[in-house]
C-alpha atoms as a PDB file:
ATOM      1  CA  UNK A   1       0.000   0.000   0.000  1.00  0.00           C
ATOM      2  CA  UNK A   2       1.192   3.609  -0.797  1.00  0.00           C
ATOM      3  CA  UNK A   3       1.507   5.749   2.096  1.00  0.00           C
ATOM      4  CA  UNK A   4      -1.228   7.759  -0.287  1.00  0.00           C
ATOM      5  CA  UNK A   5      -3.629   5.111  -0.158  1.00  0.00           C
ATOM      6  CA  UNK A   6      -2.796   5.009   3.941  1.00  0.00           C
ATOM      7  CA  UNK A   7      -4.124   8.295   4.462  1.00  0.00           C
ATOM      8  CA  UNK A   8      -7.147   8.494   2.264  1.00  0.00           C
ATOM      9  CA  UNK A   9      -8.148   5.207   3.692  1.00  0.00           C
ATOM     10  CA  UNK A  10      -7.283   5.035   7.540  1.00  0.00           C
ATOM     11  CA  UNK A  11     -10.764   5.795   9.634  1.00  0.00           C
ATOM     12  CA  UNK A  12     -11.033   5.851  13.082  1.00  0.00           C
ATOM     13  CA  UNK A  13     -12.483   2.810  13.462  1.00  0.00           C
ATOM     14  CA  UNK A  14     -14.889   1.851  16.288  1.00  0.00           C
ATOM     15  CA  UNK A  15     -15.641  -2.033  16.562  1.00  0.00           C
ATOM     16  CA  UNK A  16     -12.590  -4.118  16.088  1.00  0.00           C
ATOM     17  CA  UNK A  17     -13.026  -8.226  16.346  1.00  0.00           C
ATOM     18  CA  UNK A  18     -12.295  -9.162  19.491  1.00  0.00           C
ATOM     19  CA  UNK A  19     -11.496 -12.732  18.874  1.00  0.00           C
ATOM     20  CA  UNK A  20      -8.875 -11.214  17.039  1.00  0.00           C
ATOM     21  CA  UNK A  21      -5.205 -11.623  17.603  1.00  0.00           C
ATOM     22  CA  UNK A  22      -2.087  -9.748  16.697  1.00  0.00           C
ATOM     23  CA  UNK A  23       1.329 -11.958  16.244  1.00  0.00           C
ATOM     24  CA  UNK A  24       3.710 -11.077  18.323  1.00  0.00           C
ATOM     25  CA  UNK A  25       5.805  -9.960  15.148  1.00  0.00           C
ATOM     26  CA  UNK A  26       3.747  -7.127  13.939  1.00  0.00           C
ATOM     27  CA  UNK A  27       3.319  -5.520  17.453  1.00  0.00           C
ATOM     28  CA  UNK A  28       7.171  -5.926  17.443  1.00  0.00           C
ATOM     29  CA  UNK A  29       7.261  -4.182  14.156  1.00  0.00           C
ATOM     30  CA  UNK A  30       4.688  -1.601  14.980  1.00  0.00           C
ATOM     31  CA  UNK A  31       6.604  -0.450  17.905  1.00  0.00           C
ATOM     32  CA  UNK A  32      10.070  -0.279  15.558  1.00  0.00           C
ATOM     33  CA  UNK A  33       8.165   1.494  13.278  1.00  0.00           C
ATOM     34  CA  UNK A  34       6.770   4.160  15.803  1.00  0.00           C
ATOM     35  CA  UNK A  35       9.916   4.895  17.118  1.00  0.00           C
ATOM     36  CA  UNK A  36      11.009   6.106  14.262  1.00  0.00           C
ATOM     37  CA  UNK A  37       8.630   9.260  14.467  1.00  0.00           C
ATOM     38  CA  UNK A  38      10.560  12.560  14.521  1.00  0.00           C
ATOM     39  CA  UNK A  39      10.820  14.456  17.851  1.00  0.00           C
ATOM     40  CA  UNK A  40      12.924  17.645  19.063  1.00  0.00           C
ATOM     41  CA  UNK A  41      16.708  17.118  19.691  1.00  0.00           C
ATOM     42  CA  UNK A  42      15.923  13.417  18.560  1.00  0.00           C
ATOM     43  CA  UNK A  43      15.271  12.871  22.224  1.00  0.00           C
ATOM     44  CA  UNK A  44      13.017  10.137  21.532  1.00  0.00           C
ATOM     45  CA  UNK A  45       9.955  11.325  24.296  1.00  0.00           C
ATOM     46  CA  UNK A  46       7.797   8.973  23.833  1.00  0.00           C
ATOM     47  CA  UNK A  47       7.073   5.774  26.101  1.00  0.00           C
ATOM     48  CA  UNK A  48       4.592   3.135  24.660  1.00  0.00           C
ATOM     49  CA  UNK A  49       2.609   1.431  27.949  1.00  0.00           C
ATOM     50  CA  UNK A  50       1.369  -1.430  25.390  1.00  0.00           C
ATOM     51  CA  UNK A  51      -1.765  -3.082  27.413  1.00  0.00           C
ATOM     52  CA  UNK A  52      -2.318  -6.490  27.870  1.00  0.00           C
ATOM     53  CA  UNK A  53      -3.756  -7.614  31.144  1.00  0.00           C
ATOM     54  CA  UNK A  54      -7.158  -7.545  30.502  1.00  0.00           C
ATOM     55  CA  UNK A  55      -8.705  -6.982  33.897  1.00  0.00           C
ATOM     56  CA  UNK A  56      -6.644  -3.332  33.012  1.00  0.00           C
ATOM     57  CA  UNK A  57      -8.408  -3.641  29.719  1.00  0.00           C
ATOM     58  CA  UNK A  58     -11.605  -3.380  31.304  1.00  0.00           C
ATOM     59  CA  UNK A  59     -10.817  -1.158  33.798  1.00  0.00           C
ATOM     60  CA  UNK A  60      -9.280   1.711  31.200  1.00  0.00           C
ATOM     61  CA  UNK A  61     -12.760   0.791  29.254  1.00  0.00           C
ATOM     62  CA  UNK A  62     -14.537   2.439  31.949  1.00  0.00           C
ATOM     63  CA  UNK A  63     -12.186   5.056  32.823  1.00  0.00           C
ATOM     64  CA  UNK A  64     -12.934   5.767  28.731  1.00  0.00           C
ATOM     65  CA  UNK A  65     -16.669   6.120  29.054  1.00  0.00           C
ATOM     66  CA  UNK A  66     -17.254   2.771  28.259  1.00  0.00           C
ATOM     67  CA  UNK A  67     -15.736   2.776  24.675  1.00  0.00           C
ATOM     68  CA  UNK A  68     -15.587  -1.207  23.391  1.00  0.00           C
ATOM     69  CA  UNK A  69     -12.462  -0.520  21.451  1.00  0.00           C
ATOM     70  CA  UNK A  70     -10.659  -0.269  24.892  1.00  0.00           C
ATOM     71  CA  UNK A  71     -10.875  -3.965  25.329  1.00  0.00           C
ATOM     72  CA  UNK A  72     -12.080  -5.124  22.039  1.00  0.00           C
ATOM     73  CA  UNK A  73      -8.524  -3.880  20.001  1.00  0.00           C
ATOM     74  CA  UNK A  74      -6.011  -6.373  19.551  1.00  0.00           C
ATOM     75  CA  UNK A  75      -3.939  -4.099  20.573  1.00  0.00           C
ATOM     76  CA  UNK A  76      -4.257  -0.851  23.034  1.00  0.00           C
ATOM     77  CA  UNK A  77      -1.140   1.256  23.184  1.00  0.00           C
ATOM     78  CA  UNK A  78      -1.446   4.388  25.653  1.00  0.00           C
ATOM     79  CA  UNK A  79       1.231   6.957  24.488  1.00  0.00           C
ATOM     80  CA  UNK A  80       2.876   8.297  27.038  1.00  0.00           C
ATOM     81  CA  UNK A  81       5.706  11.235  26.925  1.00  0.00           C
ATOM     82  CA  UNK A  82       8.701  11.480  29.574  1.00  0.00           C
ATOM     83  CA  UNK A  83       8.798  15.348  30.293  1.00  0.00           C
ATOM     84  CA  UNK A  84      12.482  15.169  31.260  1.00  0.00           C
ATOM     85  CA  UNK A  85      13.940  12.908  29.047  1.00  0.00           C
ATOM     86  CA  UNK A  86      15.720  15.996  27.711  1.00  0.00           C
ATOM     87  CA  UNK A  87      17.658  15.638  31.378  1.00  0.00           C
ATOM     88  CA  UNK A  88      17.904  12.161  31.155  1.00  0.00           C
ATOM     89  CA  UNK A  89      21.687  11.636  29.544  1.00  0.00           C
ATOM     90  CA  UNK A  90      20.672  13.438  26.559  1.00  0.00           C
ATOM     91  CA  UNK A  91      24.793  12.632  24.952  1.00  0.00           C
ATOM     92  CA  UNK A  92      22.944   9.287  24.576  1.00  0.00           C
ATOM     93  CA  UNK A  93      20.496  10.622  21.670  1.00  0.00           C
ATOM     94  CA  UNK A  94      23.518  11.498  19.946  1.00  0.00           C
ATOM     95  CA  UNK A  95      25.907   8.854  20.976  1.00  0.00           C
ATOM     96  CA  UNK A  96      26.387   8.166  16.958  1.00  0.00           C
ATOM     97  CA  UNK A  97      27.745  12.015  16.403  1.00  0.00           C
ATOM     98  CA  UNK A  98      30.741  13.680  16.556  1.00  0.00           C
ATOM     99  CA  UNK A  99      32.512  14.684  19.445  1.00  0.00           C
ATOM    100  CA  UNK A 100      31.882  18.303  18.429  1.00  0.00           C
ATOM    101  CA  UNK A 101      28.039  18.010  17.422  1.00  0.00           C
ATOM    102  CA  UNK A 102      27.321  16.219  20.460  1.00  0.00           C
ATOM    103  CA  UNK A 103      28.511  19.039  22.533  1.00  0.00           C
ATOM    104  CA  UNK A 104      26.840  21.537  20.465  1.00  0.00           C
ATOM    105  CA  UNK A 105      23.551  19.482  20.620  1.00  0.00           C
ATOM    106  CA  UNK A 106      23.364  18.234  24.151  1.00  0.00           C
ATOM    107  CA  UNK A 107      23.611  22.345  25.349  1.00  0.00           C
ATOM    108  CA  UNK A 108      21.229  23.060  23.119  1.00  0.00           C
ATOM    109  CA  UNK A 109      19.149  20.648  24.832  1.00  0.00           C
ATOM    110  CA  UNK A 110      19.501  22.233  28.226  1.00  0.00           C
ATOM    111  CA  UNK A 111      19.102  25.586  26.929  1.00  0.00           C
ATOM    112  CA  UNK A 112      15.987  24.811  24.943  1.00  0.00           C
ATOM    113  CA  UNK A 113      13.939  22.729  27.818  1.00  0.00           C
ATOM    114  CA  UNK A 114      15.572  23.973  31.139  1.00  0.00           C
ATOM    115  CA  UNK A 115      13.058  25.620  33.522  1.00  0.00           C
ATOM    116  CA  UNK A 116      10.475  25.678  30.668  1.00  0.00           C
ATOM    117  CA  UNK A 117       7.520  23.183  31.898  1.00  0.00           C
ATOM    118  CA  UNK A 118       4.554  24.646  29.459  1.00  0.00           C
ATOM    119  CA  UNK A 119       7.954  23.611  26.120  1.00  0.00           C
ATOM    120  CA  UNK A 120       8.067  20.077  27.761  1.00  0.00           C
ATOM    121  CA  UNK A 121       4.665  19.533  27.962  1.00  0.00           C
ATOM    122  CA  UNK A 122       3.803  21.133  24.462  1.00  0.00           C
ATOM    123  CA  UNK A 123       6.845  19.086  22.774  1.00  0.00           C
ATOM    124  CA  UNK A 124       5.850  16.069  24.577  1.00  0.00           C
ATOM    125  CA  UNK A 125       1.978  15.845  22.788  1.00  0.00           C
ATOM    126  CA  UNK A 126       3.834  16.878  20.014  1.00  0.00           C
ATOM    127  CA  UNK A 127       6.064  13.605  19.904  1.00  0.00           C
ATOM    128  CA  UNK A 128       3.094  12.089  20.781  1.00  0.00           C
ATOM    129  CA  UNK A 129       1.094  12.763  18.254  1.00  0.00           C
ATOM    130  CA  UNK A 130       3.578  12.410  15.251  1.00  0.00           C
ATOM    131  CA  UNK A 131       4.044   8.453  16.791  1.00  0.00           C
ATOM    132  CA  UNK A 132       0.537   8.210  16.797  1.00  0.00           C
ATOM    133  CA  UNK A 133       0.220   9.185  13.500  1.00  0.00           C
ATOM    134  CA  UNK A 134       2.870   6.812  12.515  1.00  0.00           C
ATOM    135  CA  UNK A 135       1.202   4.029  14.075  1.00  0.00           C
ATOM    136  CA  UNK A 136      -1.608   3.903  12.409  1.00  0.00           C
ATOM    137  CA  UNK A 137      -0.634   5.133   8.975  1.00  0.00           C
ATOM    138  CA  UNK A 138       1.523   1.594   9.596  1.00  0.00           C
ATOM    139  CA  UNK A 139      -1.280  -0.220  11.013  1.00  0.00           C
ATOM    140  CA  UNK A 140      -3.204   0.580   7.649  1.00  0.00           C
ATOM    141  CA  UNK A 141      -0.284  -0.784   5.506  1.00  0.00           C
ATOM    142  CA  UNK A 142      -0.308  -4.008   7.387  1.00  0.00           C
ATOM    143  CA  UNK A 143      -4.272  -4.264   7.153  1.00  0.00           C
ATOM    144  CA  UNK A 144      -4.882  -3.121  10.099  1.00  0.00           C
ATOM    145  CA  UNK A 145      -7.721  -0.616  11.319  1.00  0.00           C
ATOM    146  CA  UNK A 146      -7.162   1.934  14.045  1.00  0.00           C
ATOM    147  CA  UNK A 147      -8.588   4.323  16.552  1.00  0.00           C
ATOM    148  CA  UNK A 148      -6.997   7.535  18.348  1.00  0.00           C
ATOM    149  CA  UNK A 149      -8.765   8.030  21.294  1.00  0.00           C
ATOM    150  CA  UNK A 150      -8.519  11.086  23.900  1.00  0.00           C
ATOM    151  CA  UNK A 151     -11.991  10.317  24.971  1.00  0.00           C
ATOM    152  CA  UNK A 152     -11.210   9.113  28.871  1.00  0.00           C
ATOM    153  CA  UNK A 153     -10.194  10.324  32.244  1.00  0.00           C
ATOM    154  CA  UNK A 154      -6.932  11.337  31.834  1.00  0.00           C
ATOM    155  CA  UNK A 155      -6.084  11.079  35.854  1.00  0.00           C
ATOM    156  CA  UNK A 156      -8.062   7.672  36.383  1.00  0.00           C
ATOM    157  CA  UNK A 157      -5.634   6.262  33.588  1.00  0.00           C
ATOM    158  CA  UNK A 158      -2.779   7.899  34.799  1.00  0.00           C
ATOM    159  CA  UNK A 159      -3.418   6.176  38.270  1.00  0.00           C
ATOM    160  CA  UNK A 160      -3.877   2.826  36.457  1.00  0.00           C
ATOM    161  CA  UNK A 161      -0.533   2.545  34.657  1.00  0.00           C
ATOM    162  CA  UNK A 162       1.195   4.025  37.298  1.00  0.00           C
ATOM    163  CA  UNK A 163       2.492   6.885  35.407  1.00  0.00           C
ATOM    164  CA  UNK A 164       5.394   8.728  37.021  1.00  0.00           C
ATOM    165  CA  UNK A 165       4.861  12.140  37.636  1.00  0.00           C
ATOM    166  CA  UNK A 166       7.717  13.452  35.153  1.00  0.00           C
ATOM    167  CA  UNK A 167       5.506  12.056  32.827  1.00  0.00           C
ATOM    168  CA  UNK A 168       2.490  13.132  30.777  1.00  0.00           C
ATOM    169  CA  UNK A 169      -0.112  10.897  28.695  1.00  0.00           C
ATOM    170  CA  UNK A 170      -0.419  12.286  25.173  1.00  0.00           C
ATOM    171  CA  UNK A 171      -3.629   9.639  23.895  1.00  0.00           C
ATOM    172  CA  UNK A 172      -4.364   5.823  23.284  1.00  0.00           C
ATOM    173  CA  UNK A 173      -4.800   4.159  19.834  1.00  0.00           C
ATOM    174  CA  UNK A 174      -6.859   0.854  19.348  1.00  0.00           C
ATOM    175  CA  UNK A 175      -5.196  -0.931  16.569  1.00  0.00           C
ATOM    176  CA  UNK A 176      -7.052  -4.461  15.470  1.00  0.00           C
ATOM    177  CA  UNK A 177      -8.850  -5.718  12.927  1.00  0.00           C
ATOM    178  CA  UNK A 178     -12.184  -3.418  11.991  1.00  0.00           C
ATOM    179  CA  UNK A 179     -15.640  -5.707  11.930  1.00  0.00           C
ATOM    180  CA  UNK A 180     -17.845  -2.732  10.846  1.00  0.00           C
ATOM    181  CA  UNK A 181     -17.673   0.580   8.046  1.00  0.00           C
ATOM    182  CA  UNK A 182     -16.939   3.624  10.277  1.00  0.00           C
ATOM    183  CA  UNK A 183     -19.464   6.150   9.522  1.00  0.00           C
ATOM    184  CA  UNK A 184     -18.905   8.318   6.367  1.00  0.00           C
ATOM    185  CA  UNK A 185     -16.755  11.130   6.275  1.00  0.00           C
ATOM    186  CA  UNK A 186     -18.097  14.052   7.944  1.00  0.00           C
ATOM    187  CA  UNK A 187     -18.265  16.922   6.135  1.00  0.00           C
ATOM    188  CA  UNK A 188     -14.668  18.065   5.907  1.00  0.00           C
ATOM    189  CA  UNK A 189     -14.128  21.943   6.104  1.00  0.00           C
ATOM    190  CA  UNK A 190     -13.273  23.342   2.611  1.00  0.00           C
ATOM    191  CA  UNK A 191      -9.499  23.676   2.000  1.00  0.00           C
ATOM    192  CA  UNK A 192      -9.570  27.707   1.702  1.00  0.00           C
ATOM    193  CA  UNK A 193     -11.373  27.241   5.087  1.00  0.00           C
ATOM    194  CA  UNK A 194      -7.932  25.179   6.357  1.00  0.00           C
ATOM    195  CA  UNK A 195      -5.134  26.898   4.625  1.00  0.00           C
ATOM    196  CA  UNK A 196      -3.707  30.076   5.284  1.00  0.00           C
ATOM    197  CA  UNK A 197      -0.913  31.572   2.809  1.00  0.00           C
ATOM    198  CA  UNK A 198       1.804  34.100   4.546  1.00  0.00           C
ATOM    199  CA  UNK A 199      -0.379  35.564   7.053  1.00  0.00           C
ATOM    200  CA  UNK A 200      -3.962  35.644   9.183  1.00  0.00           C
ATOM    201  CA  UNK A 201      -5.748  38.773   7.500  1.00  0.00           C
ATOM    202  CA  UNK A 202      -5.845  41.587   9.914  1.00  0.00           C
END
């Protein structure tokens, strides 16, 4: 599948098989693929809590307003961001570089994110969202179906993985295999509506 064809045809999809599952092999490759989404500084923000107990299932199901995805998804991945993994040995990010670059890089780091919560935060859901993204545009390719969800109680998750408090929870996507036509497409906005060129008109 062109990456073309991925976007026109990925839908948030709502009722996934739940008899289905996923081999081992393409949540492995999934994952791989996922982190290879971009993020700032390369400093790789994103943690993947990938959920399989399913008493946890069922318990994030009704911390999401009962959504059947939750525990009907082969798989449920709830992206998560580490807000200080730009403290966290950031020379390791750029282990591969020069001497010189690595120097130049890892104080850019510190100048950049240092003392700046609202930049962590905003560059975490940013990371967040360009994994998601990835995800599921690879999901498609490999025939799967997908759903980004931000519909649940963010602090009722947060206290059921455990999250540490240096870190934030970006959304969850439902990947499995779809068992019904999401609804149609709902009136998209008109492009001239979307797209600005140079500057917001006065």
């Amino acid at each position: 599948m062109k990456v073309t064809e991925a976007i026109e045809s990925r839908r948030a999809t709502k009722a996934f098989d739940p008899d289905h599952r996923m081999a081992p092999t393409d949540v492995d490759r999934l994952l791989s693929l996922a982190m290879r989404a971009p993020t700032a500084f390369n400093i790789q923000n994103w943690r993947f809590v990938v959920v399989r107990d399913p008493q946890l299932r069922r318990d994030l199901r009704s911390a999401a307003w009962d959504q059947p995805q939750v525990t009907d998804a082969s798989l449920l991945l709830v992206l998560c961001a580490d807000l200080k993994a730009w403290e966290k040995h950031p020379a390791r990010y750029w282990r591969n570089a020069a001497p010189t670059v690595q120097e130049f890089v890892v104080t850019a780091i510190d100048r950049y994110y240092r003392d700046k919560e609202t930049v962590q935060r905003d560059e975490a859901m940013r990371s967040c969202g360009l994994a998601a993204m990835t995800l599921m545009l690879a999901a498609k390719e490999m025939g799967y179906d997908s759903c980004p969800m931000d519909g649940f109680d963010f602090e009722a998750v947060a206290r059921l993985l455990r999250l540490p408090e240096d870190h934030a929870i970006g959304l969850m996507v439902a990947i499995g295999k779809g068992i019904r036509e999401p609804w149609p497409r709902s009136g998209p906005i008109a492009q001239e509506d979307a797209v600005i060129y140079d500057r917001f008109e006065a």
